[in-house]
N, C-alpha and C. Protein backbone atom coordinates (compact mmCIF):
# COMPACT_ATOMS: atom_id res chain seq x y z
N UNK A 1 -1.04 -14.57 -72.91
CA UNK A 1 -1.81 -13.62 -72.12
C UNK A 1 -1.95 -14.17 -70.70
N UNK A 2 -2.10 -12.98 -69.50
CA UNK A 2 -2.23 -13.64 -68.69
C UNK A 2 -3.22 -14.34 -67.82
N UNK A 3 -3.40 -15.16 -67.39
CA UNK A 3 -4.83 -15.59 -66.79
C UNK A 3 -5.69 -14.66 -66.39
N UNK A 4 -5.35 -14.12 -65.53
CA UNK A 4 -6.46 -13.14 -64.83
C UNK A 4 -6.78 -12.01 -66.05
N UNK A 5 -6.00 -11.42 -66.84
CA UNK A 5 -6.24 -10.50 -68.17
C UNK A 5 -7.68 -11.13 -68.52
N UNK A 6 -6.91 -12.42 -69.16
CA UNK A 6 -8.29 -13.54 -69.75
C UNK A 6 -9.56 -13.62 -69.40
N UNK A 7 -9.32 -13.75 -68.26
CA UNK A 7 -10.93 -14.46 -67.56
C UNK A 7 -11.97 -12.77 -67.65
N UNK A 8 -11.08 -11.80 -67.35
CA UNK A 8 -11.88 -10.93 -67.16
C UNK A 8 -11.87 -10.29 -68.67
N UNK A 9 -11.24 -10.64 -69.65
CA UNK A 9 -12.05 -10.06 -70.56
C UNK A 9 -12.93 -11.33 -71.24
N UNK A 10 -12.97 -12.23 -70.81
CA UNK A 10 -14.37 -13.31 -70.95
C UNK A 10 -15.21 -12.79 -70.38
N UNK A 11 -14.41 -12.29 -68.84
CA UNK A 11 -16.49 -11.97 -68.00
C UNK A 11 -16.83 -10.60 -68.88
N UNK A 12 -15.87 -9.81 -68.88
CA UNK A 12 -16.75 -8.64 -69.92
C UNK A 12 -17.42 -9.11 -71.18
N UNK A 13 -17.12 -9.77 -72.17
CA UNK A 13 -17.58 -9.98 -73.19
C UNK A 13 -18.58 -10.82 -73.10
N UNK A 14 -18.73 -11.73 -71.94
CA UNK A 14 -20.37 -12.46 -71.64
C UNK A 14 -21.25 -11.67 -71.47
N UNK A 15 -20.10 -10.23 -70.51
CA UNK A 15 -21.27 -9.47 -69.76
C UNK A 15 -22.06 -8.92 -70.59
N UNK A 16 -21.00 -8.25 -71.81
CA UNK A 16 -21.65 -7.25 -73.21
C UNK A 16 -22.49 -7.89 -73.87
N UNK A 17 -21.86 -9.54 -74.37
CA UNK A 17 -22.89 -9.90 -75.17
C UNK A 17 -24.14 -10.78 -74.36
N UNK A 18 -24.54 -10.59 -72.71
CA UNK A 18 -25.67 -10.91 -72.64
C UNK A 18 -26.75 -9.67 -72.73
N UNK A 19 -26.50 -8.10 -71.92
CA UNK A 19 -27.11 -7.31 -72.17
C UNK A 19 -27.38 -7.00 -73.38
N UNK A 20 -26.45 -6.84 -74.84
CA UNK A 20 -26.33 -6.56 -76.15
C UNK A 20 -27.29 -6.79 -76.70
N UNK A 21 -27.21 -8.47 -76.69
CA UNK A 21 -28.91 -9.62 -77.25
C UNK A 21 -29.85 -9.44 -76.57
N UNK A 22 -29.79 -9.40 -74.76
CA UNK A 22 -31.53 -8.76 -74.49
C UNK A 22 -31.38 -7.03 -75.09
N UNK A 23 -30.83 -6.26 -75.26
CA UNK A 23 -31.42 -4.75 -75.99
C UNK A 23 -31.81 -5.41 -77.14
N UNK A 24 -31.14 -5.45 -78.28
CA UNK A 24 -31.09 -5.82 -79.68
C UNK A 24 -32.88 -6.51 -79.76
N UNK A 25 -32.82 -7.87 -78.80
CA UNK A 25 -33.95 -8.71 -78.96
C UNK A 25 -35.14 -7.53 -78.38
N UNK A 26 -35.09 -6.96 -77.40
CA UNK A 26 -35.96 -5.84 -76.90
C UNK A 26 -36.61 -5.03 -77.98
N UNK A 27 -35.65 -3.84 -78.92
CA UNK A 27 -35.62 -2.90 -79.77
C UNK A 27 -35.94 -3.70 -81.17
N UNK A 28 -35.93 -5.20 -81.67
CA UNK A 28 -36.87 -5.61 -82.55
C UNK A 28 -37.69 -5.90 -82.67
N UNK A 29 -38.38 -6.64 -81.31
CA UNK A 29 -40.02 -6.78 -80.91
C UNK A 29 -40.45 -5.45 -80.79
N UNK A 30 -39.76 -4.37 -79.87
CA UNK A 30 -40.52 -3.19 -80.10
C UNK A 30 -40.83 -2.48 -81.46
N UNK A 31 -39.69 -2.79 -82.34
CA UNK A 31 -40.10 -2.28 -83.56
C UNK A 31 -41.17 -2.63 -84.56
N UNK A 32 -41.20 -4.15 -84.14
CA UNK A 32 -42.00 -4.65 -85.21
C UNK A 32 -42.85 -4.18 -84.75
N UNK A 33 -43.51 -4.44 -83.33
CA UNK A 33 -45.16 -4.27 -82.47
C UNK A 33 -45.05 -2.70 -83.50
N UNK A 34 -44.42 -1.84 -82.89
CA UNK A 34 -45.00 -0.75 -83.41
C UNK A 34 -44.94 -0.55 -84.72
N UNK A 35 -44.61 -1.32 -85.68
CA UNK A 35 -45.12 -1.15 -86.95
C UNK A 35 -46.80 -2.23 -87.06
N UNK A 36 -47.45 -2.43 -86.43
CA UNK A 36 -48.58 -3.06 -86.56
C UNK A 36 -48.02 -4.82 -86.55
N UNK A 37 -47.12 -5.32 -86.43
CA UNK A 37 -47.18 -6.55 -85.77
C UNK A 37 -47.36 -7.67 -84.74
N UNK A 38 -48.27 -8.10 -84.87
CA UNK A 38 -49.11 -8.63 -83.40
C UNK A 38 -48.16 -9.98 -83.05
N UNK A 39 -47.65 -10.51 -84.17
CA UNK A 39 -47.25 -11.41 -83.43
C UNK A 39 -45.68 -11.59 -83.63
N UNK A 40 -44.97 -10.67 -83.10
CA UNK A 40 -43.64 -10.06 -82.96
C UNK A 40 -43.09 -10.97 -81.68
N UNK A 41 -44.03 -11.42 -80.82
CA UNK A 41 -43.58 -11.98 -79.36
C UNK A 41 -43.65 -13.22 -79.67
N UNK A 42 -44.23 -13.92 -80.67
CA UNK A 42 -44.37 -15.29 -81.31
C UNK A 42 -43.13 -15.70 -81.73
N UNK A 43 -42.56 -14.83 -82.61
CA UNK A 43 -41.46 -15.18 -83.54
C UNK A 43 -40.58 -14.90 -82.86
N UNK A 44 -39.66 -14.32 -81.67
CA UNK A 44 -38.92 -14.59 -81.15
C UNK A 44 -37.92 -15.33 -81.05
N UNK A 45 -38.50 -16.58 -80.67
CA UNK A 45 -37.74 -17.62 -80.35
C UNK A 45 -37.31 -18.52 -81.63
N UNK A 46 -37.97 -17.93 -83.12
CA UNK A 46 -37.77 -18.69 -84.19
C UNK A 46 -36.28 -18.08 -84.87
N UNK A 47 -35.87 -18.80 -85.86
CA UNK A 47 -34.73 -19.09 -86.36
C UNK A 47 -34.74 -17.15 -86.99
N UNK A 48 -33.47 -16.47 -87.26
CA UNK A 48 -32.32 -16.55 -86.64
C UNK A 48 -32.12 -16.08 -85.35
N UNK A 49 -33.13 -15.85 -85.07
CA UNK A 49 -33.16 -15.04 -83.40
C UNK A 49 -32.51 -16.13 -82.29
N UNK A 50 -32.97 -17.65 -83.11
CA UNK A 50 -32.44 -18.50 -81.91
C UNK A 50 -30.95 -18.72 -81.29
N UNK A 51 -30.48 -18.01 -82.56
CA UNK A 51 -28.85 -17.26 -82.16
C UNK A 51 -28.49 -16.96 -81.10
N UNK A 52 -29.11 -15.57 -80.87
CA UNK A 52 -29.50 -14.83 -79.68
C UNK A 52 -29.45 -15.50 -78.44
N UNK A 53 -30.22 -16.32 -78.73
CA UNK A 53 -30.72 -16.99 -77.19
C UNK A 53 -29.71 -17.89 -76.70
N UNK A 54 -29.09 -18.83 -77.44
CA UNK A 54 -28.57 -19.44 -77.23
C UNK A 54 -27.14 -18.80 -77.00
N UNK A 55 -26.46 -17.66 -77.31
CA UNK A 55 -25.51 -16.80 -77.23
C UNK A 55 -25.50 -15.86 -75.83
N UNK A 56 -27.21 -15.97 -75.24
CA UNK A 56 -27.01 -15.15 -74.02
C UNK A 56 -27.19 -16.47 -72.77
N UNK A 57 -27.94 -17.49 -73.80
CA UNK A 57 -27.80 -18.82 -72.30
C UNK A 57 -26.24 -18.77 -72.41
N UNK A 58 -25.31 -19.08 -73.24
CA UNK A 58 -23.68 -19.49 -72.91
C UNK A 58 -23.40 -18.48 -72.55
N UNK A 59 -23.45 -16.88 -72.36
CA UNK A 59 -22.68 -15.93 -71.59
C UNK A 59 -23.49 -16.05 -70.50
N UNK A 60 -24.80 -15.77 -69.74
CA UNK A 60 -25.57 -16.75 -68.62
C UNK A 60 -24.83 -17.35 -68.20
N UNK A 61 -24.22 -19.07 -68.51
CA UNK A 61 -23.57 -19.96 -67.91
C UNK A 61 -22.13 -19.90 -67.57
N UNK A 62 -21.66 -18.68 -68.48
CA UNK A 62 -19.93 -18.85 -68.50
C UNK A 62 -19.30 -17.80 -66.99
N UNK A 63 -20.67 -16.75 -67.14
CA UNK A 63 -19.88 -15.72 -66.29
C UNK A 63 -19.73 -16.34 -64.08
N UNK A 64 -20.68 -17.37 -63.96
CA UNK A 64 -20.41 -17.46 -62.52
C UNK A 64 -18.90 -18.47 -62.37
N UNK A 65 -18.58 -19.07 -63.45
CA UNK A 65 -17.25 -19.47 -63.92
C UNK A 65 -16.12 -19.12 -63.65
N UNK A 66 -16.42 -17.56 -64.84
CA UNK A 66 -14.92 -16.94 -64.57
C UNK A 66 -14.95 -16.05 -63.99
N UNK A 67 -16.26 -15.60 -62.90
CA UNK A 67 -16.34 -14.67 -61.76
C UNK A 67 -15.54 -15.43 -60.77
N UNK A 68 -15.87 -16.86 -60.60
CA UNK A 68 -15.11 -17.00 -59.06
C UNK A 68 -13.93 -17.61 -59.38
N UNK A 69 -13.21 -18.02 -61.02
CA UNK A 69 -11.71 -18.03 -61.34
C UNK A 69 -10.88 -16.63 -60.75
N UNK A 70 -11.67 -15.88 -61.64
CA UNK A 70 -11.13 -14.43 -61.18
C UNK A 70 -10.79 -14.12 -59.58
N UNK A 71 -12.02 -14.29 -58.72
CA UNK A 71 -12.66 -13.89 -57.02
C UNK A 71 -11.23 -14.60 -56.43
N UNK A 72 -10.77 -16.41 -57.28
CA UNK A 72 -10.00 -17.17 -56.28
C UNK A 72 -8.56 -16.58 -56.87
N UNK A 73 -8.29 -16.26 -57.95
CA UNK A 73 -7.31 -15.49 -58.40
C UNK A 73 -6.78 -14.36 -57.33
N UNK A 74 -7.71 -13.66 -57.80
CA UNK A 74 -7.04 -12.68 -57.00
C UNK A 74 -7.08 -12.41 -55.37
N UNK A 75 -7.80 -13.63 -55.11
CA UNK A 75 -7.70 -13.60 -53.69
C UNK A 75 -9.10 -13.40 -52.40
N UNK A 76 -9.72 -12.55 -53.25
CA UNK A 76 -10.80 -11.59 -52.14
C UNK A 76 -11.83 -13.26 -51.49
N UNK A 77 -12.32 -13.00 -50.15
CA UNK A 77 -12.50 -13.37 -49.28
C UNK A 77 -14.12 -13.65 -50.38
N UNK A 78 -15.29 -14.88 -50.35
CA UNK A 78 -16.59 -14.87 -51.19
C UNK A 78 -17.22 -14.34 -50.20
N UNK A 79 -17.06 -14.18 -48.68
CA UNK A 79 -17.82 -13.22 -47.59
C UNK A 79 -18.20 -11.76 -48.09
N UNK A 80 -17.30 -11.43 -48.92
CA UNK A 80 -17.01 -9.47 -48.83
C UNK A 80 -18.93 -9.64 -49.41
N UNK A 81 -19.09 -8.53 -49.18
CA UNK A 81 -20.79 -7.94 -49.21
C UNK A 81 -21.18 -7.91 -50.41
N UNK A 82 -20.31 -7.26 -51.39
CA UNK A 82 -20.18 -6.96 -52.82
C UNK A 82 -20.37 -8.44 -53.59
N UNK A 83 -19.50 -9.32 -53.34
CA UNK A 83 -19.88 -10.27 -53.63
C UNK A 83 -21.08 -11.17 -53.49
N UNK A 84 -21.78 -10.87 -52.34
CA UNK A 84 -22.44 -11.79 -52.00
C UNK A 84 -23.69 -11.60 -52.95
N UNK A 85 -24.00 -9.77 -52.67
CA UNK A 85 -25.32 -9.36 -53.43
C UNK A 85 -25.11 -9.37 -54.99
N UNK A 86 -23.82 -9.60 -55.43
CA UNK A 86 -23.97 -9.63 -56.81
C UNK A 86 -24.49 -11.21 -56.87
N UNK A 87 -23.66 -12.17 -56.27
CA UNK A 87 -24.19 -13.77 -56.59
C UNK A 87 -25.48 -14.02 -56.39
N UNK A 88 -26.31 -13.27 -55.10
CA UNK A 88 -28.03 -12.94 -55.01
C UNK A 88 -28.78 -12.81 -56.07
N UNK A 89 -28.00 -11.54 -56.57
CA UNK A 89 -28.93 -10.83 -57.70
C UNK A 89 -28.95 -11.57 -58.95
N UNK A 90 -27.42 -11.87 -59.04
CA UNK A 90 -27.25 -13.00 -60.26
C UNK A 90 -28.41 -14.26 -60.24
N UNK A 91 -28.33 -14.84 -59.15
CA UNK A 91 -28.76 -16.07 -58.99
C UNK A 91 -30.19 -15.68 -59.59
N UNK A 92 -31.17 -14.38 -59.02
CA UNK A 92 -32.39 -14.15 -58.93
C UNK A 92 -32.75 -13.47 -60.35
N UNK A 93 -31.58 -13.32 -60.73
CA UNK A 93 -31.99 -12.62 -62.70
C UNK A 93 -31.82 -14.05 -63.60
N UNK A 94 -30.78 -14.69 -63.40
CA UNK A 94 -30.44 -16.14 -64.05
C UNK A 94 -31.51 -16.25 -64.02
N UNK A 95 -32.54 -16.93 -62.82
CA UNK A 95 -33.89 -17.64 -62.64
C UNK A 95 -34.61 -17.06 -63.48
N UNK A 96 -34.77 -15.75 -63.22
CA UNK A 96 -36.17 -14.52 -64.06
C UNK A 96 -35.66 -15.11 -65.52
N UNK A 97 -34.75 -15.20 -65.89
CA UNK A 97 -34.22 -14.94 -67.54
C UNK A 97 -34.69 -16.73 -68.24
N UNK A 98 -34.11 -17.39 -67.24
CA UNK A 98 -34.52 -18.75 -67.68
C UNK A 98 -36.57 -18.77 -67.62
N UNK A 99 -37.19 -18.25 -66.76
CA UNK A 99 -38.46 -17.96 -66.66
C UNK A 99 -38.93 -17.21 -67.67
N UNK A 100 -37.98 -17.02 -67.98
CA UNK A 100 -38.81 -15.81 -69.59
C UNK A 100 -38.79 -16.49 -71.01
N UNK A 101 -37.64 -17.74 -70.75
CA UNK A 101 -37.41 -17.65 -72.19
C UNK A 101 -38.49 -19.17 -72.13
N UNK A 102 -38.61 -20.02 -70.93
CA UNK A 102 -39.83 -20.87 -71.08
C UNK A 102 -41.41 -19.71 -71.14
N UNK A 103 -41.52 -19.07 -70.73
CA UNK A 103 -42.65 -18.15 -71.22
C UNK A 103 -43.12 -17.79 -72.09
N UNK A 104 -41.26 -17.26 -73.16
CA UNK A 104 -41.82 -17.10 -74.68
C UNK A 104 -41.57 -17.88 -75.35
N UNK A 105 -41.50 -19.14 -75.00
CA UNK A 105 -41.50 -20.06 -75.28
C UNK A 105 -43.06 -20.99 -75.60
N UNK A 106 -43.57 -20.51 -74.84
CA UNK A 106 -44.86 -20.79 -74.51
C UNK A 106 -45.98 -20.05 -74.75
N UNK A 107 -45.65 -18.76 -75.31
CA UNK A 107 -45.80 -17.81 -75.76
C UNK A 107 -46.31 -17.97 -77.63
N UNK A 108 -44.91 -18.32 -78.05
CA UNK A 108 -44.97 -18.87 -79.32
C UNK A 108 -45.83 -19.83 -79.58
N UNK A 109 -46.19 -21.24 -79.14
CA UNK A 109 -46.59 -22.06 -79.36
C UNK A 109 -48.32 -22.13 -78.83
N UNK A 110 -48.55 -20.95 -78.01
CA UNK A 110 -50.11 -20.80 -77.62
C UNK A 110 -49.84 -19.77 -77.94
N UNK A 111 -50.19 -17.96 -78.41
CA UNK A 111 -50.27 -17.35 -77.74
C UNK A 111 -51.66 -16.95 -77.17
N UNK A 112 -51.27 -16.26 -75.95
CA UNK A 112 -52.64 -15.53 -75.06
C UNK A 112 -51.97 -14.50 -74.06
N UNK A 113 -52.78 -13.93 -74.03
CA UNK A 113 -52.86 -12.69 -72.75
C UNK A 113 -51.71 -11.64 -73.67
N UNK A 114 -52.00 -10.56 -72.95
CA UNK A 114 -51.41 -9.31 -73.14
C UNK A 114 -49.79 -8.75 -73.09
N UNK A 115 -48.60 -9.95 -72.26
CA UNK A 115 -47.56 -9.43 -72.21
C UNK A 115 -47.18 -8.77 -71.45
N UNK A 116 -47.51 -8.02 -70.38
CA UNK A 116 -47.22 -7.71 -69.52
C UNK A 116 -45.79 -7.76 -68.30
N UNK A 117 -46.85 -9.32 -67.82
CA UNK A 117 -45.97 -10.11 -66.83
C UNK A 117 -44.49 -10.41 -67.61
N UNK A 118 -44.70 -10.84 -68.79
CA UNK A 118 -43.47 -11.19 -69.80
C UNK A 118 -42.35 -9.79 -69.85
N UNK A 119 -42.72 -8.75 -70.23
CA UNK A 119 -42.80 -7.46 -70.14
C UNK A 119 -41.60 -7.45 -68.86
N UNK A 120 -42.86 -7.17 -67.66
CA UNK A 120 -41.85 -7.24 -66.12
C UNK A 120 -40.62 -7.75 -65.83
N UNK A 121 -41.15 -9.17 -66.72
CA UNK A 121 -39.76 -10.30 -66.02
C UNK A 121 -38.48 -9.58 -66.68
N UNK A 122 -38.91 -9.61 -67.75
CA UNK A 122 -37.52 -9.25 -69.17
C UNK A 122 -37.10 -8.48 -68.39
N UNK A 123 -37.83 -7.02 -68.24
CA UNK A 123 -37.18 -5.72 -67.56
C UNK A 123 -36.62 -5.91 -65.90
N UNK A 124 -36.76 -7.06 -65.32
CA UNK A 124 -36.54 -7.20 -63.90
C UNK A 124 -35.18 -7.69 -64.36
N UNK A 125 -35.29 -8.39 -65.01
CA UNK A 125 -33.98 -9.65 -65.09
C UNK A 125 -32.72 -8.38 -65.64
N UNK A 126 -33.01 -7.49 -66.90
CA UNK A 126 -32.54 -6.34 -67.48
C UNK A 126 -31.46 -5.40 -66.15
N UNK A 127 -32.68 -4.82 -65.13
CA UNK A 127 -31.86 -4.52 -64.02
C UNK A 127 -31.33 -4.84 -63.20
N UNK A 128 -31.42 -6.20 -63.13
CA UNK A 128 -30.66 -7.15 -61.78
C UNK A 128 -29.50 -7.03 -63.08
N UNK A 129 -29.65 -7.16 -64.35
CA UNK A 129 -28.14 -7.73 -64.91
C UNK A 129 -27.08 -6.04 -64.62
N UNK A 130 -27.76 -4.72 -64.96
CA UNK A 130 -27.01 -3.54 -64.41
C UNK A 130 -26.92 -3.10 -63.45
N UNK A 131 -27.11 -3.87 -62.36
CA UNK A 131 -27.44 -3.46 -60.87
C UNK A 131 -25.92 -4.56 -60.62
N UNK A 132 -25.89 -5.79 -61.04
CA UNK A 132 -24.52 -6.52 -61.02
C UNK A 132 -23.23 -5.58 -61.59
N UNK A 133 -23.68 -5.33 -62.38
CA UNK A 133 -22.47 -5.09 -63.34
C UNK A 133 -21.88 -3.28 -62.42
N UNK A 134 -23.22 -2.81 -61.91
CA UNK A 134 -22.73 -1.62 -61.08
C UNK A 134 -22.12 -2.06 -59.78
N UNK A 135 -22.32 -3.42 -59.00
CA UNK A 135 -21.55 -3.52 -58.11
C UNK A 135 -19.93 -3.73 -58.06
N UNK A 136 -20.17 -4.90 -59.74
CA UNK A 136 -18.80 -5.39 -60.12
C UNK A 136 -17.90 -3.89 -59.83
N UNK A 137 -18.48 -2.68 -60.77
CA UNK A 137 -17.63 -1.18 -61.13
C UNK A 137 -17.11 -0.56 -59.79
N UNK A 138 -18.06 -1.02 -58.87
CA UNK A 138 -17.87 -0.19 -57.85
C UNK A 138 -17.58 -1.10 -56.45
N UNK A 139 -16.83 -2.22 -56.43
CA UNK A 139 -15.93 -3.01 -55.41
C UNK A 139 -15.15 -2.27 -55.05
N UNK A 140 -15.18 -2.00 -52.98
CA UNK A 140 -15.08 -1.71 -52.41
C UNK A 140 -13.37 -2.26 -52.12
N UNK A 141 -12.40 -2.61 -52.73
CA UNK A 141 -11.36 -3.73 -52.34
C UNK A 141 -10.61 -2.70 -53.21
């Protein structure tokens, strides 16, 4: 196969399976909460979910990888605009996402307060990851 084929169906399949595990992980805390489970945000981070996590930290780490294998592949200039605000946004959802998972992390092992802020981050980090993936679709080159 050929390199560039490769890399980009790695960055897709990081891309799928990081959004995939935050929905999936999203739509089972919501399910449980709304079946009367309070401590749905506790168990999270416990076994087999820790799958999850550890499956969206390695697509997390793999994709700024074979984004700029790909970027030096095929050539494009790391100036172009498209690029820049996706590596921004990336950089600023990476952070939020790593901030969430020490949260429910911390979460589990105390819990307190209402969820909210936890809430925000997840969903901030959520749209910086489709706000990337809409720039990737829509490169101007």
């Amino acid at each position: 196969m050929e390199t560039l084929t490769a890399l980009k169906m790695a960055h897709m399949v990081a891309t799928a399976l990081l959004l995939l595990s935050a929905l999936g992980l999203a739509i089972w805390v919501w399910r449980t909460r709304r079946n009367g489970d309070a401590t749905a945000p506790a168990r999270t981070l416990q076994r087999p979910r820790v799958f999850v996590w550890v499956l969206m930290g390695v697509a997390l780490l793999s994709m700024p990888f074979t984004g700029w294998w790909m970027v030096h592949l095929v050539g494009w200039p790391l100036g172009q605009t498209w690029l820049l605000a996706s590596s921004v946004l990336y950089t600023v959802a990476a952070l939020a996402w790593f901030w969430l998972v020490v949260r429910l992390n911390r979460l589990r092992t105390a819990p307190a307060g209402n969820g909210k802020f936890t809430f925000a981050l997840a969903l901030f980090s959520f749209v910086c990851f489709i706000a990337i993936a809409g720039l990737m679709g829509a490169k101007p080159v």
